[in-house]
Protein backbone atom coordinates (compact mmCIF):
# COMPACT_ATOMS: atom_id res chain seq x y z
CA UNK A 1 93.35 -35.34 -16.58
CA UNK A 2 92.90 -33.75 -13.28
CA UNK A 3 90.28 -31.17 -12.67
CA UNK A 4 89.78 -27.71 -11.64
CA UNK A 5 89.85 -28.82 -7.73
CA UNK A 6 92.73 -31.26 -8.17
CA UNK A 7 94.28 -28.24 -9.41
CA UNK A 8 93.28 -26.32 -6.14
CA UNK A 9 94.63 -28.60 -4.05
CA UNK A 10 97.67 -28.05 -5.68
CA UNK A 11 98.17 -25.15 -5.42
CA UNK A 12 97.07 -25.07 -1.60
CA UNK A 13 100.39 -27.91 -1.09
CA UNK A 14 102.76 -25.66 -2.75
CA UNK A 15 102.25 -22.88 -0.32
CA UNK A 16 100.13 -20.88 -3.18
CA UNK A 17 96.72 -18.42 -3.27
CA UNK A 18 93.89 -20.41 -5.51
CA UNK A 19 93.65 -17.88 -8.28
CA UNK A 20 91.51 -18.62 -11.43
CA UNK A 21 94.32 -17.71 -13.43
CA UNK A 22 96.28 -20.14 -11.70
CA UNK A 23 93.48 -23.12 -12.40
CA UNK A 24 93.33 -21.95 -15.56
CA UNK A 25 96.87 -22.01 -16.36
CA UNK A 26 97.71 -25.45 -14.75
CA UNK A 27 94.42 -26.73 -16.39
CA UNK A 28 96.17 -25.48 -20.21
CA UNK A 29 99.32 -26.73 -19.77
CA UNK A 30 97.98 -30.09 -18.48
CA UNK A 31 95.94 -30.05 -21.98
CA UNK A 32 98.89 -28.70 -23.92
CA UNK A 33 102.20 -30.44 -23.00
CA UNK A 34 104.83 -28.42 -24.16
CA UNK A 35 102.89 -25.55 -24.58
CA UNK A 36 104.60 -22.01 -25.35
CA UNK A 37 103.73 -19.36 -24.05
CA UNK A 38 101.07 -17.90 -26.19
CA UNK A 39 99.30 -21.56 -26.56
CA UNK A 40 99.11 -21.12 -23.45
CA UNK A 41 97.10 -17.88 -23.06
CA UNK A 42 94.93 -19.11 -26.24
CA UNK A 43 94.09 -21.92 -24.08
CA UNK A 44 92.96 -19.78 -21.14
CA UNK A 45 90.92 -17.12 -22.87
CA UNK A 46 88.71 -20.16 -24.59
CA UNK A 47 87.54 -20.79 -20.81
CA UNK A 48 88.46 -17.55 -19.18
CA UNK A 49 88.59 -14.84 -21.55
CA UNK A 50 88.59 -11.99 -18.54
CA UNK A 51 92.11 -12.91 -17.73
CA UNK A 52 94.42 -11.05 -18.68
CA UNK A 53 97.53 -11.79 -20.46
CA UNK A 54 99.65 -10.35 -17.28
CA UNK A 55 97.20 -12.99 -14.93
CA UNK A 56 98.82 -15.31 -17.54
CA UNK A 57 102.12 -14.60 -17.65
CA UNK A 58 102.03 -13.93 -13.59
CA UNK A 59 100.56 -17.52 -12.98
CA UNK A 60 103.08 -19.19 -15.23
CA UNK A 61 106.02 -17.92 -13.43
CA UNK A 62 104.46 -18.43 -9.76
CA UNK A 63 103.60 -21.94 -10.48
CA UNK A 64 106.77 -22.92 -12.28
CA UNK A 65 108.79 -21.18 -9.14
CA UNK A 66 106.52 -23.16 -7.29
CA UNK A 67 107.65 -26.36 -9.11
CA UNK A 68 103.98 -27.15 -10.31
CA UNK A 69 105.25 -26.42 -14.11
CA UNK A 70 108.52 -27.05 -15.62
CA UNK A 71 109.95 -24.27 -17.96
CA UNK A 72 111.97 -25.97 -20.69
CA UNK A 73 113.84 -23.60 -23.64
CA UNK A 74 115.27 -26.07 -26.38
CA UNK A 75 118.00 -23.31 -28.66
CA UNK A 76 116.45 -21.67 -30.99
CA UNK A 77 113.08 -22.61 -29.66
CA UNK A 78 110.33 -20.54 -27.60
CA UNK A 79 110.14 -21.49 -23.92
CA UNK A 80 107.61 -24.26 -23.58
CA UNK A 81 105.47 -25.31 -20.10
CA UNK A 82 105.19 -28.69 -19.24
CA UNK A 83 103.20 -30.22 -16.09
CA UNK A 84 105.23 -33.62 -15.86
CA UNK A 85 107.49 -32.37 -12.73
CA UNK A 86 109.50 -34.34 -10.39
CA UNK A 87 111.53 -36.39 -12.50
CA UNK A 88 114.56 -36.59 -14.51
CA UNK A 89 113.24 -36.87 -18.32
CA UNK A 90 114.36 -35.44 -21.39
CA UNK A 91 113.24 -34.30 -24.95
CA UNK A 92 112.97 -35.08 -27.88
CA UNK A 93 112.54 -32.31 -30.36
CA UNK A 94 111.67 -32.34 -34.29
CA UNK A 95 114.30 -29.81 -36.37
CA UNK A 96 111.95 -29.27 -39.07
CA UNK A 97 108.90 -28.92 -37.29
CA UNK A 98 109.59 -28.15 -33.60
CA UNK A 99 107.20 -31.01 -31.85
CA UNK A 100 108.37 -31.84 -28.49
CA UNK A 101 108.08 -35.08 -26.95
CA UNK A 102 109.01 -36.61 -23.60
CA UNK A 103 111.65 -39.30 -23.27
CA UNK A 104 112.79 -40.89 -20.02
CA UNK A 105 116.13 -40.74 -18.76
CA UNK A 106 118.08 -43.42 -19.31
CA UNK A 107 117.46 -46.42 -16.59
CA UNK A 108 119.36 -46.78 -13.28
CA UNK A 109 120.17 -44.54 -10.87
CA UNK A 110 119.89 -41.30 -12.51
CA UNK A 111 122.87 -41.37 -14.80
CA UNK A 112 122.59 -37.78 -16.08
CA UNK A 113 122.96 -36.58 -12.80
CA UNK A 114 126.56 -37.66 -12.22
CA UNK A 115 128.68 -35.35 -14.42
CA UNK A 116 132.56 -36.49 -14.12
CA UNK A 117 133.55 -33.23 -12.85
CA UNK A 118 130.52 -31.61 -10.88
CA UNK A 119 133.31 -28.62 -9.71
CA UNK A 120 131.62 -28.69 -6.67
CA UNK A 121 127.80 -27.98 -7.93
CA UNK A 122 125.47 -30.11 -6.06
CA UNK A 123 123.68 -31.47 -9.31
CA UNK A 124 120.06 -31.47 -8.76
CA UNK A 125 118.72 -32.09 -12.39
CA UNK A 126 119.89 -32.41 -15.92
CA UNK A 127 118.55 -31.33 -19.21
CA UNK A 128 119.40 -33.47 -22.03
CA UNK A 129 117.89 -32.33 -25.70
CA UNK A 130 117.51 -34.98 -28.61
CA UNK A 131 117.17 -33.59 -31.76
CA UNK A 132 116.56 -35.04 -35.04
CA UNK A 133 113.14 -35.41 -37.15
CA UNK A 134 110.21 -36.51 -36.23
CA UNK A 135 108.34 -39.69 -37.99
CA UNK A 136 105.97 -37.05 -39.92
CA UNK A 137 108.97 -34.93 -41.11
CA UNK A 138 111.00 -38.15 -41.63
CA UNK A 139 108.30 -39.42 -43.92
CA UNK A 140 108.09 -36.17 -45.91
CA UNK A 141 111.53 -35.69 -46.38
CA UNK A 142 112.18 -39.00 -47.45
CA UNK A 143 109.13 -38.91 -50.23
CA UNK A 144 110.00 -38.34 -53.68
């Protein structure tokens, strides 16, 4: 896990102002993968209860602009923050319970990213969803 001043420096290479908000919201959604929005400002106020829930909502949309965060909004699903940036993975995410977890994209040269008719987009990045159930939900459903 990084800490507060890996998180500085961060911020500082992406062209940003160290805020504590900032820290603090890199520092929950590093300890929360897939973290709404509201897990996220639970997770700031246990360290930084002075910050306000605007601080939170400002940081979270100036680092994920910044590309420190990555906003992901499965349907019918809150949007979740997620530090694991930079690369092309996808989700996996439980029906019945809503867990997200990170897959990898298939391997090669970025598959996704070649659609078979880009109509002249210049694909940067694909989102691909799994759904299904997880083991947990799998195991309950399946008990008598």
């Amino acid at each position: 896990m990084r800490t507060e001043t890996d998180h500085e420096h961060q911020l500082r290479d992406a062209g940003l102002r160290v805020t504590r908000p900032r820290v603090a919201v890199l520092q929950a959604v590093e300890a929360h993968p897939h973290a709404s929005t509201d897990t996220v400002l639970g997770a700031v106020h246990e360290t930084r209860p002075e910050v306000s829930r605007q601080a939170v909502y400002d940081a979270l949309r100036a680092v994920t602009q910044a590309g420190l965060l990555r906003s992901i909004q499965p349907a019918g699903s809150l949007t979740r923050y997620e530090s694991r940036v930079g690369d092309n993975h996808h989700h996996l995410v439980c029906r019945q319970c809503g867990v997200v977890v990170d897959v990898d994209c298939a391997r090669g040269k970025a598959p996704c990213l070649h659609a078979p008719d880009d109509h002249g987009f210049d694909i940067d990045e694909a989102e691909v969803i799994y759904w299904g159930l997880c083991p947990a939900c799998t195991a309950t459903t399946k008990a008598p």
